[in-house]
Protein backbone atom coordinates (compact mmCIF):
# COMPACT_ATOMS: atom_id res chain seq x y z
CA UNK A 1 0.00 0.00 0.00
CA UNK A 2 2.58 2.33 -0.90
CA UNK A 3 0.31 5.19 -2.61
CA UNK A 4 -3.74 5.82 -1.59
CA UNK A 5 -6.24 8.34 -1.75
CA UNK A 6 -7.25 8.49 1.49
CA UNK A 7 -6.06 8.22 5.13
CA UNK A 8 -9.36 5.77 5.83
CA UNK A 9 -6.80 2.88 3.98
CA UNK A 10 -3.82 3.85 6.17
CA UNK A 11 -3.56 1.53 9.17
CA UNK A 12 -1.99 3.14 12.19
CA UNK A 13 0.21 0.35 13.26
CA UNK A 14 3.61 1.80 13.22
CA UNK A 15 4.93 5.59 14.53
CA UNK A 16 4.91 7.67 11.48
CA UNK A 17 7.55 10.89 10.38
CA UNK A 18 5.43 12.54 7.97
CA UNK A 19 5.51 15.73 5.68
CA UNK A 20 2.57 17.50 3.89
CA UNK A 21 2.52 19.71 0.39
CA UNK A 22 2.28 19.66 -2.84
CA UNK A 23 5.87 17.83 -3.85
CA UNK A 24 5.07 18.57 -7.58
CA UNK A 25 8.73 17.71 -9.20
CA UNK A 26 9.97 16.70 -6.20
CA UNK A 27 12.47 18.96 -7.12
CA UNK A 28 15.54 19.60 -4.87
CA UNK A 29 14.04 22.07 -2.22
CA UNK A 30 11.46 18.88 -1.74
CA UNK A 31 14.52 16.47 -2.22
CA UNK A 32 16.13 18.65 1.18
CA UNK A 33 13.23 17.78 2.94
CA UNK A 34 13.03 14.46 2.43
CA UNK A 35 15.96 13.59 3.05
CA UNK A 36 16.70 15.12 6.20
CA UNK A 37 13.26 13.48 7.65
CA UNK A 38 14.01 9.82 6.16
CA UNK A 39 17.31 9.84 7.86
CA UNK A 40 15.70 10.99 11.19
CA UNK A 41 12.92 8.51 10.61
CA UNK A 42 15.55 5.91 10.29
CA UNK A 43 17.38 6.39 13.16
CA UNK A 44 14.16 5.63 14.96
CA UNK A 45 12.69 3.17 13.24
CA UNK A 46 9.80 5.11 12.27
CA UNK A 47 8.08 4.63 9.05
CA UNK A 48 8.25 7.36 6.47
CA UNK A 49 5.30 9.11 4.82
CA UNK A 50 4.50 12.42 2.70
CA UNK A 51 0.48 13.73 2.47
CA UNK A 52 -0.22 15.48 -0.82
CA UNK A 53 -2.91 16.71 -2.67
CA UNK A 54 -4.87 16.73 -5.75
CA UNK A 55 -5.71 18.65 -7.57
CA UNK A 56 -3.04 20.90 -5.63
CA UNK A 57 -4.94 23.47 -3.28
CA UNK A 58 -3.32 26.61 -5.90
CA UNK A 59 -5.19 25.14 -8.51
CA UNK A 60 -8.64 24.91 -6.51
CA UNK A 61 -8.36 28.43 -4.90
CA UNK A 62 -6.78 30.31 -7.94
CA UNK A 63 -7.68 30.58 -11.52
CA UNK A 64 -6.78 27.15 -12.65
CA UNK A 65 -3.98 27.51 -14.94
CA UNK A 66 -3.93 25.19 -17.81
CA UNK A 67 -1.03 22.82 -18.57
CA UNK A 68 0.17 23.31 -14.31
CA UNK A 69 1.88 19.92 -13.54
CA UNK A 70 5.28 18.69 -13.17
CA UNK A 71 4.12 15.40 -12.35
CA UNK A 72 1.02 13.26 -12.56
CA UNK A 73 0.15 12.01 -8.56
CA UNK A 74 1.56 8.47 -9.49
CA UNK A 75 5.01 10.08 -11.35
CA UNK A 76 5.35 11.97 -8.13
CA UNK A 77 4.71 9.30 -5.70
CA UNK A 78 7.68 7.19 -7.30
CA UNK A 79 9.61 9.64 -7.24
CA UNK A 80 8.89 10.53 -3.46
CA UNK A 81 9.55 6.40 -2.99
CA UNK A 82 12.70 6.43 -4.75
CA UNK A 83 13.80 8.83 -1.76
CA UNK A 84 13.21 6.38 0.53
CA UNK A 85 9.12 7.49 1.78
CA UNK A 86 7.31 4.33 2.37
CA UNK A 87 3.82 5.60 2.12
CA UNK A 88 2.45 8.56 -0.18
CA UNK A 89 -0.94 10.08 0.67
CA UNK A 90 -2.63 11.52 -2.43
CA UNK A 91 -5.58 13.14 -0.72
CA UNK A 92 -8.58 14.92 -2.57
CA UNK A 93 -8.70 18.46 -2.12
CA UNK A 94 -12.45 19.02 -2.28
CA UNK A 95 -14.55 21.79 -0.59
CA UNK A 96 -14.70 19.41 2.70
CA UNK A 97 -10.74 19.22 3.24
CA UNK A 98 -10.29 22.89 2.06
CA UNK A 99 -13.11 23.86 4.94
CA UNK A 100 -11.05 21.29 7.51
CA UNK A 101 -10.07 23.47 10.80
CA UNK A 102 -6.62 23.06 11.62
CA UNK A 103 -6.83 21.41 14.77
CA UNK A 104 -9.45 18.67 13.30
CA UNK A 105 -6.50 18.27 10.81
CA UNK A 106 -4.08 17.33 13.23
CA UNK A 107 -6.44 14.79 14.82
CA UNK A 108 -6.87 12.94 11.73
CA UNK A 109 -2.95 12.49 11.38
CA UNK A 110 -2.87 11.60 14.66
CA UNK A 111 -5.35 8.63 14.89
CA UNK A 112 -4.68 7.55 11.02
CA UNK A 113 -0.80 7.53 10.90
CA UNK A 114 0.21 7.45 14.90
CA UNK A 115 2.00 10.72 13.75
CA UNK A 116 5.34 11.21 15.65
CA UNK A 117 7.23 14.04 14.04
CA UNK A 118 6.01 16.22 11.16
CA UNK A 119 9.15 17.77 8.98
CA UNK A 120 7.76 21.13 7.35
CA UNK A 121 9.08 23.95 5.39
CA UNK A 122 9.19 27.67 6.94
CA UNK A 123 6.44 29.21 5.43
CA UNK A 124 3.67 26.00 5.92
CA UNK A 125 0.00 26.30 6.67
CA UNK A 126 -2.73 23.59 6.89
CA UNK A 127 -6.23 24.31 7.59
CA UNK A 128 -9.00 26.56 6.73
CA UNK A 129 -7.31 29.59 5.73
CA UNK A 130 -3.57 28.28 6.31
CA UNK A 131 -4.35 29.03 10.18
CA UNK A 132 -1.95 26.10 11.38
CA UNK A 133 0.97 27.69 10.86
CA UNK A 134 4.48 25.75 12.14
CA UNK A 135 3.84 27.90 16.02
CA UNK A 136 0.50 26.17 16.21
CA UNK A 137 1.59 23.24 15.13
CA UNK A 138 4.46 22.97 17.91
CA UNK A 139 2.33 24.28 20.30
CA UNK A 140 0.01 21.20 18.86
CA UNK A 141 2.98 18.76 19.38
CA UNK A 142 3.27 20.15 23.00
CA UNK A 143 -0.03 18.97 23.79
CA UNK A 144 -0.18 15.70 21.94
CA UNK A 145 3.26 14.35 22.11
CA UNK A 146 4.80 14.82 18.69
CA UNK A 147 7.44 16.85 17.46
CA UNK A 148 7.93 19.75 14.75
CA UNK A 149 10.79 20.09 12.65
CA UNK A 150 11.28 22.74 10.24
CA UNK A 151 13.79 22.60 7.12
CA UNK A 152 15.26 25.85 5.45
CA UNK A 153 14.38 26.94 1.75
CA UNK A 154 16.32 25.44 -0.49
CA UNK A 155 18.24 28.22 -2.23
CA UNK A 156 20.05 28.41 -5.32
CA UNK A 157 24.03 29.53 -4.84
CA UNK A 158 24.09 33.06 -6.59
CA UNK A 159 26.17 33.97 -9.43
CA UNK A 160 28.30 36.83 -7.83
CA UNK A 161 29.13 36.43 -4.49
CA UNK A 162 28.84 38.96 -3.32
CA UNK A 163 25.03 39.18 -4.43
CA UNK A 164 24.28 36.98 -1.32
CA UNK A 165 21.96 33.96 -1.36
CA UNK A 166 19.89 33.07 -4.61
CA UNK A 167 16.26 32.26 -4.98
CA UNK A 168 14.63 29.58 -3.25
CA UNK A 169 13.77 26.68 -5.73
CA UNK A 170 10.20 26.35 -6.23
CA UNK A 171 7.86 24.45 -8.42
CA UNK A 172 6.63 27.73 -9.61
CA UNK A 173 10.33 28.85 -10.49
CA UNK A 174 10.23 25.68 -12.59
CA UNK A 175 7.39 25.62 -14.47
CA UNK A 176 8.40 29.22 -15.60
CA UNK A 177 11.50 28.47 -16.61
CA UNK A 178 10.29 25.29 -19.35
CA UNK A 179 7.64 27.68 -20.52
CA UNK A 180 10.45 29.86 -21.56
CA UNK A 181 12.74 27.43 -22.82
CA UNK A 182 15.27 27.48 -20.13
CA UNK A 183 15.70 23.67 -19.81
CA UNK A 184 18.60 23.04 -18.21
CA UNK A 185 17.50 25.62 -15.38
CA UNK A 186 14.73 23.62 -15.05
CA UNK A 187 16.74 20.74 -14.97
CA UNK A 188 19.80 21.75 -12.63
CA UNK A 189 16.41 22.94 -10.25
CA UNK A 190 14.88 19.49 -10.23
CA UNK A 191 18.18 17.78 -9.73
CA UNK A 192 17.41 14.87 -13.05
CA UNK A 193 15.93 16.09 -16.48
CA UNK A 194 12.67 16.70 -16.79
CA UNK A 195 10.45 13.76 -18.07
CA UNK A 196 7.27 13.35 -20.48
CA UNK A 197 5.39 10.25 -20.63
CA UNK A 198 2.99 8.57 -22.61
CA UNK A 199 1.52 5.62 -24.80
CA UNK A 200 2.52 5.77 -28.46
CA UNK A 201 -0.44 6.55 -30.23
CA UNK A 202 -0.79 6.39 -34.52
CA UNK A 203 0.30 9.49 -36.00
CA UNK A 204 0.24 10.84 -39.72
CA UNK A 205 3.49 8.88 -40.52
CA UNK A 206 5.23 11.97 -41.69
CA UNK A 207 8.47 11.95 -39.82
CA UNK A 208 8.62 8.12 -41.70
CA UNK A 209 8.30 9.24 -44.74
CA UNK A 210 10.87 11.71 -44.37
CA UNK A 211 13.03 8.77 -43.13
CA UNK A 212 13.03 9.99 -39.41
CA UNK A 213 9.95 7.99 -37.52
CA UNK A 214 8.94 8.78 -34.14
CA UNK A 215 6.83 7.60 -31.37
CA UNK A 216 3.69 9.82 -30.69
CA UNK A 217 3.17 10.52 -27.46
CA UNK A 218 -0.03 10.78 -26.23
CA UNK A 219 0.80 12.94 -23.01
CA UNK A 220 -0.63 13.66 -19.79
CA UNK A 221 -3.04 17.34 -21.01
CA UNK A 222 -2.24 18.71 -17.36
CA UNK A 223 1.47 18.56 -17.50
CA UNK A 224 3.44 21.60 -18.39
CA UNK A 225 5.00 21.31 -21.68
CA UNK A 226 8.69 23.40 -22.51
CA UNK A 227 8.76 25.48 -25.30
CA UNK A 228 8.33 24.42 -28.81
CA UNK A 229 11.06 23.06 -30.52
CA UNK A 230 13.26 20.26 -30.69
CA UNK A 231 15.44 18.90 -27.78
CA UNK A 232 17.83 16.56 -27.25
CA UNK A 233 17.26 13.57 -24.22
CA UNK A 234 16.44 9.75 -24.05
CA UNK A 235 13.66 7.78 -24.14
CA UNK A 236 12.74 4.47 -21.57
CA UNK A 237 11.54 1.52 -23.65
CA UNK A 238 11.15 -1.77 -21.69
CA UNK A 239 13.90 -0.21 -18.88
CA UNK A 240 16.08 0.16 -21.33
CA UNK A 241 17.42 3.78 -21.98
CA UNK A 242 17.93 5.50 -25.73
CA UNK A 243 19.05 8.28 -27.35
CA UNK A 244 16.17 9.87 -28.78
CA UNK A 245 15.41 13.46 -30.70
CA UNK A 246 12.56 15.09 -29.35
CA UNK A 247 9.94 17.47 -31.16
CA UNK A 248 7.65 19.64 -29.23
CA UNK A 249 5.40 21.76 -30.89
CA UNK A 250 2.63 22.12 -34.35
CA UNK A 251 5.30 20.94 -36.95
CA UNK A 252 4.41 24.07 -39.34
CA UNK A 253 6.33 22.89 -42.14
CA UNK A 254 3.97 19.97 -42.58
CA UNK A 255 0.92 21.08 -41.12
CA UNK A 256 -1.12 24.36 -40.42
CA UNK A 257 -2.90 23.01 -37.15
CA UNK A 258 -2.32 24.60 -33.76
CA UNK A 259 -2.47 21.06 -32.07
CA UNK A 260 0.68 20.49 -29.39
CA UNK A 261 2.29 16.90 -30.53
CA UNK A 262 4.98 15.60 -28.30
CA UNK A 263 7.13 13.26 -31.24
CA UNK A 264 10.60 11.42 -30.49
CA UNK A 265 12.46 9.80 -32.94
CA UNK A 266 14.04 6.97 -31.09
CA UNK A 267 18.06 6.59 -33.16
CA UNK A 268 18.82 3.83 -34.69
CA UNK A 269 15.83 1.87 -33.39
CA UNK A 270 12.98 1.29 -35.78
CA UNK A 271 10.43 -1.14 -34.81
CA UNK A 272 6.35 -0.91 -33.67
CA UNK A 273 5.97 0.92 -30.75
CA UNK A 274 2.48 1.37 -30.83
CA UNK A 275 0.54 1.42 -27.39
CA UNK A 276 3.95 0.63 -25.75
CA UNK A 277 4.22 3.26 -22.83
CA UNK A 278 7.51 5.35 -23.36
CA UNK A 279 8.97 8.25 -20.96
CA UNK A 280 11.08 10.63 -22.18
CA UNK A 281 13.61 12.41 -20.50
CA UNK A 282 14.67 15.90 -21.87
CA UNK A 283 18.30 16.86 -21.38
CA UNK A 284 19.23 19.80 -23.94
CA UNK A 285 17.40 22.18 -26.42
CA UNK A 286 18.57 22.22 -29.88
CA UNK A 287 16.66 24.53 -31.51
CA UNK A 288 13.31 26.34 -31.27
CA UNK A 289 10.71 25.15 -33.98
CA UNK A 290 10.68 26.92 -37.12
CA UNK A 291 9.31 26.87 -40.47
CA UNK A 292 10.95 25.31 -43.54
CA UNK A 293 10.98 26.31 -47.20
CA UNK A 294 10.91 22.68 -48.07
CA UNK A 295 10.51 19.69 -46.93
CA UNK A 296 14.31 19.08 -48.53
CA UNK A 297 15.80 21.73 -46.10
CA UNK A 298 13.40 20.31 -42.95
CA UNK A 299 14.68 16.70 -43.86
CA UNK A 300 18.49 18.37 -43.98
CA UNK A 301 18.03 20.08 -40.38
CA UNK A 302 16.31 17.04 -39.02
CA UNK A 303 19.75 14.86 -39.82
CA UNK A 304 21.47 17.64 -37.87
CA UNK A 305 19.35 17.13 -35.05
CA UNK A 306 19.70 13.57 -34.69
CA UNK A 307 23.45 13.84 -34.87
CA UNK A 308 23.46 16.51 -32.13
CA UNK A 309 20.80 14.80 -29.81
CA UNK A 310 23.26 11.58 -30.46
CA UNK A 311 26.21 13.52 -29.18
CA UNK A 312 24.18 14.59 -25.92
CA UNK A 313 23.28 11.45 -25.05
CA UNK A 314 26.71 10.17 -25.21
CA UNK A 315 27.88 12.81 -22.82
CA UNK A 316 25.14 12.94 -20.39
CA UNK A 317 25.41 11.06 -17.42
CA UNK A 318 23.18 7.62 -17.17
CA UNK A 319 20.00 9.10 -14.76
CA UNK A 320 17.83 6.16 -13.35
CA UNK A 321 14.79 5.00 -15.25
C-alpha cells in the first residue's frame, strides 16, 4: 500500500515521520526535505510518509492555470519512494478538506498515521485559511506528544558572491522556466531532467516518410510542456534507456494546425511501438521550432538534429529510469 487516496486505507500500526505539500517535481528544495526526515525517521525506526494533494490546493483556490503539472500524482509518488518514503498520501482536495479546521486536521494524522514528528518547510500552513501555521503546530505537538521540525528553503548559490543567497527553488520557479525554454534551469532545479510520458499513439506517418519515424506521445493534457522546438534527451523503452530526438510543438512545415504533438524519434531503433508506454527524459534544447521552405531543407536540419541529440546522449550522465 505504498500510494492511496485516502487516510481511511492507512492503518496506524507503526509511529509515522510525515511531511505535507504539494511535492510537484519533487524537485531539490522537496529532495532537502526528504531527506533530512528519512534519515531521522531511520534512526528511529519510524516509518516514512509524505500527504499530498490533488488537484493541488493553488489550482482549486486560484484561476486554474492550464497545462500546471510537473508530475502526474503516481510520477510523483515514485519519485517521493525512490527517496526512501514508504507511504504517499494523495488526498482529494475538495470543498470538505479545504473547509477542515486546523486542529481537526491534526487529529486525523494523529489517529490515522500514529503521527510522531512532522518535517515542514518555513512558510507552511494547513487548515482553513492556512491558520496552522508551524507555532501552532508545535504548540500542537506540545499537547499531543509529537514533534515539529522545520527545514530551510532550499536556495540556489548566486552567481556573484557577493550578491548573497539566490532564490529559493520552487515548483513555480520551474514551471516558468520550461515555458520559456530554459531547460537546463529547469533541470539543474529538479536535480534529473525533466520527463514526459505517454503511450505511443498512430500518427500521420510523416516523420517516416521523411526517413526519421517517431513515437507519438499521447501525453498527460495537465502537465506543463517546454517550449516548442526540438530537444535533445532519451527515451525508456522496456527499462532500457535510448538516445532519442525530441519534437515539441505544431510541426508548421507539414501542417497548419495549432495542435501540441509531443514526437521522439528513437536513433537507430525502428520497430512498432504502438501502445507501448515510453517516458522521455529531456536533457538539452537544440533549436526552437521553425518553419521550412521545403521539406528538402526540414529533412536536412532534421539529420542535424539527430546527430546533435546523439552527441548529448553520449555525454550525459546515465540518470535512473
Amino acid at each position: 500500500m505504498p500510494h492511496v487516496d485516502s487516510l481511511a486505507l492507512v492503518t496506524p500500526d507503526r509511529p509515522t515521520c510525515l511531511t505535507i505539500g504539494g511535492f510537484d517535481g519533487v524537485h531539490r528544495g522537496h529532495q532537502q526535505v526528504v531527506v533530512s526526515l528519512v534519515g531521522a525517521a531511520s534512526r528511529r525506526h519510524f516509518r516514512t510518509a509524505v500527504l499530498s494533494f490533488f488537484p493541488l490546493p493553488k489550482q482549486v483556490v486560484g484561476n486554474g492555470e492550464p497545462r500546471f503539472y510537473l508530475t502526474s500524482p503516481d510520477d510523483r509518488a515514485r519519485l517521493l519512494q525512490q527517496l526512501g518514503i514508504d507511504l504517499v498520501v494523495t488526498l482529494p482536495f475538495d470543498q470538505q478538506l479545504r473547509e477542515m479546521r486546523a486542529t481537526d486536521f491534526v487529529d486525523l494524522l494523529l489517529e490515522r498515521l500514529d503521527l510522531r514528528e512532522i518535517w515542514v518547510g518555513p512558510d507552511f500552513a494547513l487548515g482553513y485559511q492556512r491558520e496552522g501555521d508551524v507555532d501552532f503546530l508545535k504548540k500542537q505537538g506540545q499537547a499531543k506528544g509529537f514533534e515539529v521540525c522545520t527545514v530551510d528553503f532550499f536556495r540556489l548559490a548566486a552567481g556573484n558572491p557577493l550578491a548573497g543567497r539566490g532564490p529559493i527553488v520552487s515548483s513555480s520557479l520551474i514551471r516558468q522556466a520550461l515555458r520559456e525554454g530554459r531547460l537546463q534551469d529547469a533541470n539543474h532545479w529538479l536535480g534529473r531532467p525533466y520527463r514526459i510520458a505517454g503511450q505511443v499513439v498512430h500518427g500521420d506517418q510523416r516523420g517516416r516518410s521523411l526517413g526519421f519515424p517517431t513515437a507519438n506521445l499521447s501525453v498527460w493534457e495537465e502537465q506543463v510542456m517546454p517550449a516548442r522546438g526540438v530537444y535533445a534527451g532519451c527515451a525508456w523503452l522496456d527499462n532500457e534507456r535510448r538516445p532519442a530526438a525530441v519534437n515539441i510543438g505544431v510541426r508548421p512545415t507539414v501542417t497548419a494546425g495549432e495542435t501540441l504533438t509531443v514526437e521522439a524519434h528513437l536513433i537507430d531503433l525502428d520497430c512498432d511501438l504502438y501502445g507501448k508506454d515510453l517516458a522521455v527524459d529531456l536533457y538539452a534544447p537544440i533549436r526552437p521550432e521553425f518553419r521550412f521552405d521545403s521539406r528538402e531543407a526540414l529533412t536536412a536540419q532534421m539529420a542535424r538534429d539527430v546527430e546533435e541529440a546523439r552527441q548529448v546522449f553520449l555525454s550525459a550522465p546515465a540518470w535512473g529510469g
